[in-house]
Protein backbone atom coordinates (compact mmCIF):
# COMPACT_ATOMS: atom_id res chain seq x y z
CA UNK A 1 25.99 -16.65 -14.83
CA UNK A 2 25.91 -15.54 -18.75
CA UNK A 3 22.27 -15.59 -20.40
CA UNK A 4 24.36 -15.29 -23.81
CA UNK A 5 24.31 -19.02 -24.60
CA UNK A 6 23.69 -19.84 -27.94
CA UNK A 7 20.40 -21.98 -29.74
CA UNK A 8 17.34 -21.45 -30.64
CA UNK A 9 14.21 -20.85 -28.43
CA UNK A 10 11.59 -22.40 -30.66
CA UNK A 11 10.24 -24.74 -27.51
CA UNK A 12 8.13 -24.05 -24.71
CA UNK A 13 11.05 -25.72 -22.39
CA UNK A 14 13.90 -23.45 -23.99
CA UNK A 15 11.41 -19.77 -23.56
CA UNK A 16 11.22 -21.07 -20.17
CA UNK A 17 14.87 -21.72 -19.44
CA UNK A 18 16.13 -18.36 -20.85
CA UNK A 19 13.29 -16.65 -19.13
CA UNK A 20 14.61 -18.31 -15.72
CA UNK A 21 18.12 -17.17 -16.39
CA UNK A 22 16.72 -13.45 -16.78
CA UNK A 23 15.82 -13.74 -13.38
CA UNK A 24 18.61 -15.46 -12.09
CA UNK A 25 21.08 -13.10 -13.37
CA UNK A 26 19.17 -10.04 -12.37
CA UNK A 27 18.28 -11.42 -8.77
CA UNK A 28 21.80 -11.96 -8.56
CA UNK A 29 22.82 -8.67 -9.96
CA UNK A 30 20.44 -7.59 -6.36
CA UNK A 31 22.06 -9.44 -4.44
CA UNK A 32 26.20 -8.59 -4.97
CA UNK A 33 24.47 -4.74 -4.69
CA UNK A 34 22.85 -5.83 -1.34
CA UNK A 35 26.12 -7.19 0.14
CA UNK A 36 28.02 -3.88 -1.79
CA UNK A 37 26.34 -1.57 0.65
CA UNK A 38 28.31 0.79 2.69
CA UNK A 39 29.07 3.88 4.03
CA UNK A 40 28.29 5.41 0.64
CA UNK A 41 25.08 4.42 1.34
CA UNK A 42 24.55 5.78 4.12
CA UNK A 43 25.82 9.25 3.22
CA UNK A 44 23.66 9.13 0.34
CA UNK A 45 20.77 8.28 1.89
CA UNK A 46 21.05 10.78 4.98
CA UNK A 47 21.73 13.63 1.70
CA UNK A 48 18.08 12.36 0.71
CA UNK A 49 16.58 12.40 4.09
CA UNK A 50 18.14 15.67 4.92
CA UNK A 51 17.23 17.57 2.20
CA UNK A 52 15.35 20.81 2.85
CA UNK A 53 14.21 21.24 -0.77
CA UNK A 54 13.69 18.45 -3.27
CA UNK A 55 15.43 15.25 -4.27
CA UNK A 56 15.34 16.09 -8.26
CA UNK A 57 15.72 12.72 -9.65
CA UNK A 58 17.22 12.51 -13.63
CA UNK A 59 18.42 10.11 -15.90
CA UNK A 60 18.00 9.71 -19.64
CA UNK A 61 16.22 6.88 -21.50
CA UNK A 62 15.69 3.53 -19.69
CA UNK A 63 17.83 4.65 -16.72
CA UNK A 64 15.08 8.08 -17.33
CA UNK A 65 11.91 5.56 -16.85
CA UNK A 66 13.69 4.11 -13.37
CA UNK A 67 14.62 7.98 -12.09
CA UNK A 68 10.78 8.58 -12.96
CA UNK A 69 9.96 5.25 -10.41
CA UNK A 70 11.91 6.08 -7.87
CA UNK A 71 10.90 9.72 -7.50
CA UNK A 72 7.00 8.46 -7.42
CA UNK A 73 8.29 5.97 -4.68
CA UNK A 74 10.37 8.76 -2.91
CA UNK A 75 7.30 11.57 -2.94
CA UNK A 76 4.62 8.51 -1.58
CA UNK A 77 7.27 7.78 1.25
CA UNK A 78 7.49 11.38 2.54
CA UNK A 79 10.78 12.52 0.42
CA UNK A 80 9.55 15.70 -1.69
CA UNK A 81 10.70 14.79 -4.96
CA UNK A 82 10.17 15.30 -8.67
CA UNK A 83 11.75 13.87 -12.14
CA UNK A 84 13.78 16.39 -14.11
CA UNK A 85 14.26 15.63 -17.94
CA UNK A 86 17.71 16.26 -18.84
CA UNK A 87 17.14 17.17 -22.35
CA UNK A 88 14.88 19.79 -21.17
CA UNK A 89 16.49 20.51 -18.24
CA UNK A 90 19.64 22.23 -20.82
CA UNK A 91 16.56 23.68 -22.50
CA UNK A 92 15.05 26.05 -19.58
CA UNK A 93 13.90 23.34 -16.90
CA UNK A 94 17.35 23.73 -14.93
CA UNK A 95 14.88 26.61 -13.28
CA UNK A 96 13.17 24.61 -11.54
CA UNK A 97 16.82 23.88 -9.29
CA UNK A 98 17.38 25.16 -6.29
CA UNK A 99 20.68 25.11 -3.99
CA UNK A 100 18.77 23.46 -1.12
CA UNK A 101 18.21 20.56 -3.86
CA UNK A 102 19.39 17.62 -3.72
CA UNK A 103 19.93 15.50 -7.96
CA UNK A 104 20.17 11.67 -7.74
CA UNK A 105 21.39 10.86 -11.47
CA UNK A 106 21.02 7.47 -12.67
CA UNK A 107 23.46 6.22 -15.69
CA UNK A 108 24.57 2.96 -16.54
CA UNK A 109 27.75 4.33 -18.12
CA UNK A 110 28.22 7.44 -15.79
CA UNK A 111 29.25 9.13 -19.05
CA UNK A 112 25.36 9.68 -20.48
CA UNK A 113 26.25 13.41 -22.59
CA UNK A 114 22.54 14.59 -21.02
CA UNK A 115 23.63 14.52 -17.52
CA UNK A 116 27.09 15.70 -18.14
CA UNK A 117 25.63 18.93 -19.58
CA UNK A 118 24.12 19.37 -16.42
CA UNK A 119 27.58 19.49 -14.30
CA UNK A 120 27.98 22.85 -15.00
CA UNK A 121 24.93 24.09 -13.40
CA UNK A 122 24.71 21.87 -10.61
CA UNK A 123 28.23 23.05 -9.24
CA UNK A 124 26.90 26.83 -9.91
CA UNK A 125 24.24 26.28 -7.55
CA UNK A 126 26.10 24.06 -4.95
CA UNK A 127 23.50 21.35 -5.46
CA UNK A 128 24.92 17.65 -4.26
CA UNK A 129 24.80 15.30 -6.79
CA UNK A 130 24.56 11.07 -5.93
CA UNK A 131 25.64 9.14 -8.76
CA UNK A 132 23.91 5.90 -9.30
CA UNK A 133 26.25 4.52 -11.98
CA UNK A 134 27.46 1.50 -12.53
CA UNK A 135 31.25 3.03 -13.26
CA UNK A 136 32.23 4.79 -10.30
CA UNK A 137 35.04 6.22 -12.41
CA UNK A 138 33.13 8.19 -14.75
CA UNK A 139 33.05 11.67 -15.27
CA UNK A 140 29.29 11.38 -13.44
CA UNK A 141 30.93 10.17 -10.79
CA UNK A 142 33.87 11.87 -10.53
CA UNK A 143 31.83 15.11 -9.96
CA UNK A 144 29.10 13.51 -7.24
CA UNK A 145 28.87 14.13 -3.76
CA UNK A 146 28.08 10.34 -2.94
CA UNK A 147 28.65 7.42 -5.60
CA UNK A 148 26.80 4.54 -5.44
CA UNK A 149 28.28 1.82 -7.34
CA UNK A 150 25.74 -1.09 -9.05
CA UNK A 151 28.77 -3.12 -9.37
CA UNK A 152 26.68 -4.66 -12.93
CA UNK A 153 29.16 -6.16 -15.10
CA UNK A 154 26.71 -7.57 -17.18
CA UNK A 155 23.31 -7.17 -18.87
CA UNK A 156 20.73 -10.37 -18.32
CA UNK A 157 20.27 -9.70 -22.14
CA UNK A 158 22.03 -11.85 -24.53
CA UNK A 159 23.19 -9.52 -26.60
CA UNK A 160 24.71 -7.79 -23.58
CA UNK A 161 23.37 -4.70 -24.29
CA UNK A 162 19.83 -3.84 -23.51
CA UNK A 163 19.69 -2.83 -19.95
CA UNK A 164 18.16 -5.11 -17.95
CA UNK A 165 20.52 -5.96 -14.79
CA UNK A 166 21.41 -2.44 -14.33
CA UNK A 167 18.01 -1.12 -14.74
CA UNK A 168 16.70 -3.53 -12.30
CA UNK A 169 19.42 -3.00 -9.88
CA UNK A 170 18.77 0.84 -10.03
CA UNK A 171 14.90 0.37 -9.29
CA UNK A 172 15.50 -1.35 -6.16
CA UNK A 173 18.38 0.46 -5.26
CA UNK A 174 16.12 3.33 -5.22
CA UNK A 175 13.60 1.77 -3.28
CA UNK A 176 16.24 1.01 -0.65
CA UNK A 177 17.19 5.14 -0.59
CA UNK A 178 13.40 5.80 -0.49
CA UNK A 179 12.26 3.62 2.23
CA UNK A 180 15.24 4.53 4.60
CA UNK A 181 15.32 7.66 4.08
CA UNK A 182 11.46 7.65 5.05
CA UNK A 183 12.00 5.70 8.10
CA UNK A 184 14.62 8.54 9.40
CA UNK A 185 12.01 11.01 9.02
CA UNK A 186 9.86 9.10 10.97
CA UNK A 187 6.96 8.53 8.61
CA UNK A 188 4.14 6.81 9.58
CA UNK A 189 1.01 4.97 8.65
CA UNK A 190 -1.30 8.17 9.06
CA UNK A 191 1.81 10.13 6.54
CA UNK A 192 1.20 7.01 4.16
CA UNK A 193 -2.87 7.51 4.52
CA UNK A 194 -2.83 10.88 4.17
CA UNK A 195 -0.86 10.67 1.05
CA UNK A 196 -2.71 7.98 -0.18
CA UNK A 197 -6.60 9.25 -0.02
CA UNK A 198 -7.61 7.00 -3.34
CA UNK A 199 -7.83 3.57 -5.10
CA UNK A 200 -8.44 0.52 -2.77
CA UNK A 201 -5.08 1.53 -0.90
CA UNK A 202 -6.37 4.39 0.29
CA UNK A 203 -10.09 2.71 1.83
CA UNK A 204 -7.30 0.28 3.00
CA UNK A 205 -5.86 2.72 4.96
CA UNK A 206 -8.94 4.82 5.69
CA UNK A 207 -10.21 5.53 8.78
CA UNK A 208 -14.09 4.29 9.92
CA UNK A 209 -15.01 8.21 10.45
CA UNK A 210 -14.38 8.00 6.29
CA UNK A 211 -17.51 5.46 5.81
CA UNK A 212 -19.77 5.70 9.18
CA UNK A 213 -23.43 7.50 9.72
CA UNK A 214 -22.65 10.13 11.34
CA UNK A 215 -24.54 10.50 14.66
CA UNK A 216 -27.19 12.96 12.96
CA UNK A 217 -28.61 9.88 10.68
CA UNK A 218 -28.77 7.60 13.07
CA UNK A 219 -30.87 6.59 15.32
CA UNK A 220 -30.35 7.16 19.14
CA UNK A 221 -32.53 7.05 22.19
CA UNK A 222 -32.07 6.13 25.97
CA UNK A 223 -31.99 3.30 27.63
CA UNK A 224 -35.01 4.30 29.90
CA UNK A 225 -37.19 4.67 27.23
CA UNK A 226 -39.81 1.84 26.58
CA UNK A 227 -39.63 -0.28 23.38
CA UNK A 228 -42.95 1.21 21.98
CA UNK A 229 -41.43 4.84 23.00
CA UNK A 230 -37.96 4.08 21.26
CA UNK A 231 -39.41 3.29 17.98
CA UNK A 232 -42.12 6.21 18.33
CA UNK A 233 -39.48 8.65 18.89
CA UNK A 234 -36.30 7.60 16.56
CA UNK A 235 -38.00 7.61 13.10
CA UNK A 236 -35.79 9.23 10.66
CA UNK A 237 -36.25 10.06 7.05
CA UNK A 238 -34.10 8.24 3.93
CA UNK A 239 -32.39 4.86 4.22
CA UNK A 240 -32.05 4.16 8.19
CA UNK A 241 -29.55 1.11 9.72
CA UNK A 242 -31.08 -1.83 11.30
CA UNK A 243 -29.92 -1.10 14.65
CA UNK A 244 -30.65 1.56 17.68
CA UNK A 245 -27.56 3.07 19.38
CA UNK A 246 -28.69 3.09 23.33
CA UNK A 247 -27.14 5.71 25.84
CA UNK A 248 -27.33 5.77 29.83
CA UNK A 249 -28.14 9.05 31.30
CA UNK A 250 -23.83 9.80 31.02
CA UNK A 251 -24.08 10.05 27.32
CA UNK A 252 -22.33 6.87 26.95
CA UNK A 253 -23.41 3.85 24.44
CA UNK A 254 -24.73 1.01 27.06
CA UNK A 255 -26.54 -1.01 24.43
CA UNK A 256 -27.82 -1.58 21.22
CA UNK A 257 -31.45 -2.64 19.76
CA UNK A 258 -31.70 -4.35 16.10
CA UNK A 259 -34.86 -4.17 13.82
CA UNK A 260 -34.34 -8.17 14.03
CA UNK A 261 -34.68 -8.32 17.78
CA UNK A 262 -38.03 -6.17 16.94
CA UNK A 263 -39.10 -9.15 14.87
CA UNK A 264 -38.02 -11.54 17.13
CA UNK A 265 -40.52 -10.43 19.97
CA UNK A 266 -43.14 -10.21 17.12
CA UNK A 267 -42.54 -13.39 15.98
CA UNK A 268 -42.57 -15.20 19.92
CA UNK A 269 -45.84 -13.15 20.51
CA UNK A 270 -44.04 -10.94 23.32
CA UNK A 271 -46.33 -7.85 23.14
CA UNK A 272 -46.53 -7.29 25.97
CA UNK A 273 -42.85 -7.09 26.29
CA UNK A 274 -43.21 -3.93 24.16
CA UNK A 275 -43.91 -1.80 27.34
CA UNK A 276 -40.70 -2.63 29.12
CA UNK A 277 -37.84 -0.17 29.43
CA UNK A 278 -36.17 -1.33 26.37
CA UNK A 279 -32.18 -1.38 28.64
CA UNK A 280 -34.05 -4.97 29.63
CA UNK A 281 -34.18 -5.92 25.73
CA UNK A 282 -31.26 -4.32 24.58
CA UNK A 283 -27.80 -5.96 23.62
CA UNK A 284 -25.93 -4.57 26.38
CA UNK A 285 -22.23 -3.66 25.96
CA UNK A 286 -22.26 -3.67 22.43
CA UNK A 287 -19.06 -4.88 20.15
CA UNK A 288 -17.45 -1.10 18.99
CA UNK A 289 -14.53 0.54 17.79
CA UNK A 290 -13.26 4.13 19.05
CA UNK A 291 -12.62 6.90 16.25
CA UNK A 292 -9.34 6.52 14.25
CA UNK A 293 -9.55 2.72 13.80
CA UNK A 294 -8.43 1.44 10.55
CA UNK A 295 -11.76 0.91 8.44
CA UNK A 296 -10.27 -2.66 7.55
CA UNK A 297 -9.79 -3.37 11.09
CA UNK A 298 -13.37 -2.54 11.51
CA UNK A 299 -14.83 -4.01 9.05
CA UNK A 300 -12.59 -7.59 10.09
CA UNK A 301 -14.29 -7.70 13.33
CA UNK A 302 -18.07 -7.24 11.83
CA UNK A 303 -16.92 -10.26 9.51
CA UNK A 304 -15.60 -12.07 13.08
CA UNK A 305 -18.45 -11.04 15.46
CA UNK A 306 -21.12 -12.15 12.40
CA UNK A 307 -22.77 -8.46 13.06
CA UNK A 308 -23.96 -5.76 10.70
CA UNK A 309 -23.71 -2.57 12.77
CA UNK A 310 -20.93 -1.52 14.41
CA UNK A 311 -21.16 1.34 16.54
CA UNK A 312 -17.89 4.36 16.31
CA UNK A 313 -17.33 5.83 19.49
CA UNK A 314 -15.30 8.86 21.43
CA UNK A 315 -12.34 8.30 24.27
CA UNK A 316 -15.64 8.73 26.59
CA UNK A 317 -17.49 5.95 25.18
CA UNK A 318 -20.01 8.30 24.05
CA UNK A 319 -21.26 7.18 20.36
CA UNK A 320 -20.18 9.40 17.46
CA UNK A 321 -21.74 7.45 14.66
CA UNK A 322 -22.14 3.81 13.21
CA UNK A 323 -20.60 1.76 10.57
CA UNK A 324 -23.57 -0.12 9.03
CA UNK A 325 -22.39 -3.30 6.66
CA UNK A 326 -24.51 -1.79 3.72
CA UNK A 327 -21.83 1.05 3.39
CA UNK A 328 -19.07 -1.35 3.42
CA UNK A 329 -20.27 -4.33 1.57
CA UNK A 330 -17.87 -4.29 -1.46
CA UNK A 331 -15.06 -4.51 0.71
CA UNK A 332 -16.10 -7.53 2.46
CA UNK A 333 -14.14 -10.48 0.81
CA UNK A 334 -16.37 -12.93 -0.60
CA UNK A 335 -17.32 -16.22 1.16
CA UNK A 336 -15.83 -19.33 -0.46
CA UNK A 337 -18.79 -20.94 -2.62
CA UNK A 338 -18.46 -24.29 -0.68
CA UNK A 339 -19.45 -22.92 2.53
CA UNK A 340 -22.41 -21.13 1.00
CA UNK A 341 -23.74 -24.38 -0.50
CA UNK A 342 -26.89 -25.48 1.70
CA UNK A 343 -26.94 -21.87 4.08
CA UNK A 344 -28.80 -18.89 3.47
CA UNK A 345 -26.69 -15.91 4.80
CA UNK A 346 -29.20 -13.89 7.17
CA UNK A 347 -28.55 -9.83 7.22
CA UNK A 348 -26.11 -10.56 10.34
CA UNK A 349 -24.51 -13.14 9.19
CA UNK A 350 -21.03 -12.17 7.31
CA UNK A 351 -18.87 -14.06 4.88
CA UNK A 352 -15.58 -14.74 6.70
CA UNK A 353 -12.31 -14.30 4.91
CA UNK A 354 -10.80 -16.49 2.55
CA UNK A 355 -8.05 -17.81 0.62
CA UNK A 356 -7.82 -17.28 -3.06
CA UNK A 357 -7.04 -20.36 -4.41
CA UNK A 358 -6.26 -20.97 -8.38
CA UNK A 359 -8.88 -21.93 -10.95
CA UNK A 360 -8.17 -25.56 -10.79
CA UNK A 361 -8.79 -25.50 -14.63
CA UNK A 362 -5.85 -23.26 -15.25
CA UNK A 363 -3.35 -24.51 -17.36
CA UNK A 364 -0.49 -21.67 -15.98
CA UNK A 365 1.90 -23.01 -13.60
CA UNK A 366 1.55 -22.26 -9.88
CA UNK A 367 5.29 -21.95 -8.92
CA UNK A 368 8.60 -22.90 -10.55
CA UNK A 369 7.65 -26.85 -9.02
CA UNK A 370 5.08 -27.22 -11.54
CA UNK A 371 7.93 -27.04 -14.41
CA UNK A 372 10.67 -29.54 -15.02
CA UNK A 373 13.77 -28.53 -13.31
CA UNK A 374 16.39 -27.41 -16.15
CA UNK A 375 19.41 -26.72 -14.17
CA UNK A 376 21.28 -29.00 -11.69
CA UNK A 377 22.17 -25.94 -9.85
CA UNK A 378 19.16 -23.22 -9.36
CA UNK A 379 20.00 -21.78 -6.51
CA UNK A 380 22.22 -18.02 -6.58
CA UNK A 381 25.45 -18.17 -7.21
CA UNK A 382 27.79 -16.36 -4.52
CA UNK A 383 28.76 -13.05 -6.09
């Protein structure tokens, strides 16, 4: 398919068509790479995962920009990596190369005069070299280890000449290097938290020690204790949770005691009830989550269950601490506005998830189906 066709794009309907053959030419660009994949490949990609030093990643202007992607992608994946400019690289950066390197180059033409001047040094210092070219007989590929052929023909622009295809057959390309090579080395969800600590990613992939009361700021008492005792004995100063954490004589959480089933007994005129050992009050068996769950798993079941304190605890069952919905509020997804109309939501009572759905004002279409088909024949062509 050729996004070269002549005519104007003065209308909506024509911005739209040339804009879908963009697309089309680079998704199909993806996919003759996809089926191109071979041993090459896998050599490359076992160079990557292998590599005792770093993946230095390089490639001059747009092809530069992609090389800069990829070696973000490559570092967050568990691949030490960095982006070497190879203007500067000629001009003093080449230090930062070491022979236990490994250079992924990325040129369109394989004959970019930047990287070439770099040839010289890399074969000084033994380091392997994977060509990402889309010319595996270029003098960039001619001198790599492992060649990885694009097999782009042509650019999705209609001039043929800004890169578009090739750029966007490099970027996922090097995603495909980067998330292989991070599955042979084994890297986890708790390797992806751990390099991931910020933004709503990382309290995505936090853990509920990251957002609980710790046991010191809470308030705990025993089971045998009487109501009237409990409260007498748990005051703490500062902003306190709605809810007791109860222990048997073990150590171990057996129950748990809100401020609402306080006001409950108040309100039914139980005074008397007061007096009682407060393990005949108390929610036994509470809903809890051991140490190392997934805040958003956590904070899922509080939305499920309806509750606002969740207790942490250790392999024992012994409580460690307690994840109290005021802490976590802004990461509770909002309830949709029909099912608030008519109900007040109580302290206890959580929005459940939802579905975003679009502004039904919006004037943008949804999918593709909200436009007028313009060709008879959408789907990929076989490469």
């Amino acid at each position: 398919m050729s996004t070269q066709a002549a005519g104007p794009v003065d209308t909506p309907l024509a911005q739209v068509k040339l804009g879908r053959d963009v697309l089309l030419h680079e998704a199909q660009a993806i996919e003759r790479l996809a089926r191109r994949l071979g041993n090459s490949f896998a050599e490359a990609v076992a160079l990557l995962a292998g590599c005792r030093g770093l993946v230095v990643v390089t490639g001059m202007g747009k092809a530069g920009h992609i090389g800069k992607k990829v070696s973000a992608t490559l570092a967050s994946t568990g691949t030490r990596s960095i982006y070497l400019h190879p203007a500067e690289a000629v001009h003093g950066d080449l230090g930062r190369l070491r022979p236990d390197d490994v250079v992924l180059a990325f040129s369109q033409s394989g004959e970019t005069e930047e990287l070439l001047a770099l040839l010289p040094a890399l074969a000084q210092l033994a380091v392997p070299l994977v060509a990402v070219t889309c010319r595996a007989e270029s003098s960039l590929a001619r001198a790599a280890a492992e060649v990885l052929d694009l097999g782009v023909s042509e650019e999705a622009c209609p001039l043929g000449l800004a890169p578009t295809s090739s750029t966007t057959a490099m970027l996922a390309l090097g995603d495909a290097l980067a998330v292989v090579a991070s599955r042979m080395q084994g890297f986890d969800r708790s390797d992806f938290a751990r390099l991931h600590p910020g933004g709503s990613l990382g309290r995505r992939l936090a853990k509920v020690e990251s957002r609980m009361r710790p046991l010191t700021v809470c308030r705990v008492a025993s089971e045998a204790l009487a109501v009237r005792e409990v409260f007498a004995a748990v005051s703490r100063p500062g902003r306190r949770s709605g809810a007791i954490l109860l222990v048997a004589p073990d150590g171990r959480l057996s129950g748990i005691f809100t401020d609402s089933d306080l006001a409950r007994l108040f309100e039914a005129r139980r005074d008397a009830d007061l007096d009682l050992p407060i393990r005949l009050l108390m929610s036994p068996h509470p809903v809890s989550v051991p140490q190392g769950t997934l805040l958003t798993e956590a904070i899922n079941l509080m939305a499920e269950r309806k509750i606002s304190e969740l207790p942490v605890v250790d392999p024992q069952g012994r409580p460690l601490g307690l994840l109290d919905i005021t802490d976590v509020l802004g990461m509770i997804p909002p309830e949709p506005l029909a099912a608030r109309a008519g109900s007040a939501q109580t302290r206890r009572d959580l929005p459940a998830p939802h579905t975003l759905r679009r502004n039904p004002s919006s004037t943008i279409p949804e999918t593709s189906t909200d436009l007028p088909l313009l060709d008879a024949d959408a789907g990929l062509p076989s490469p």
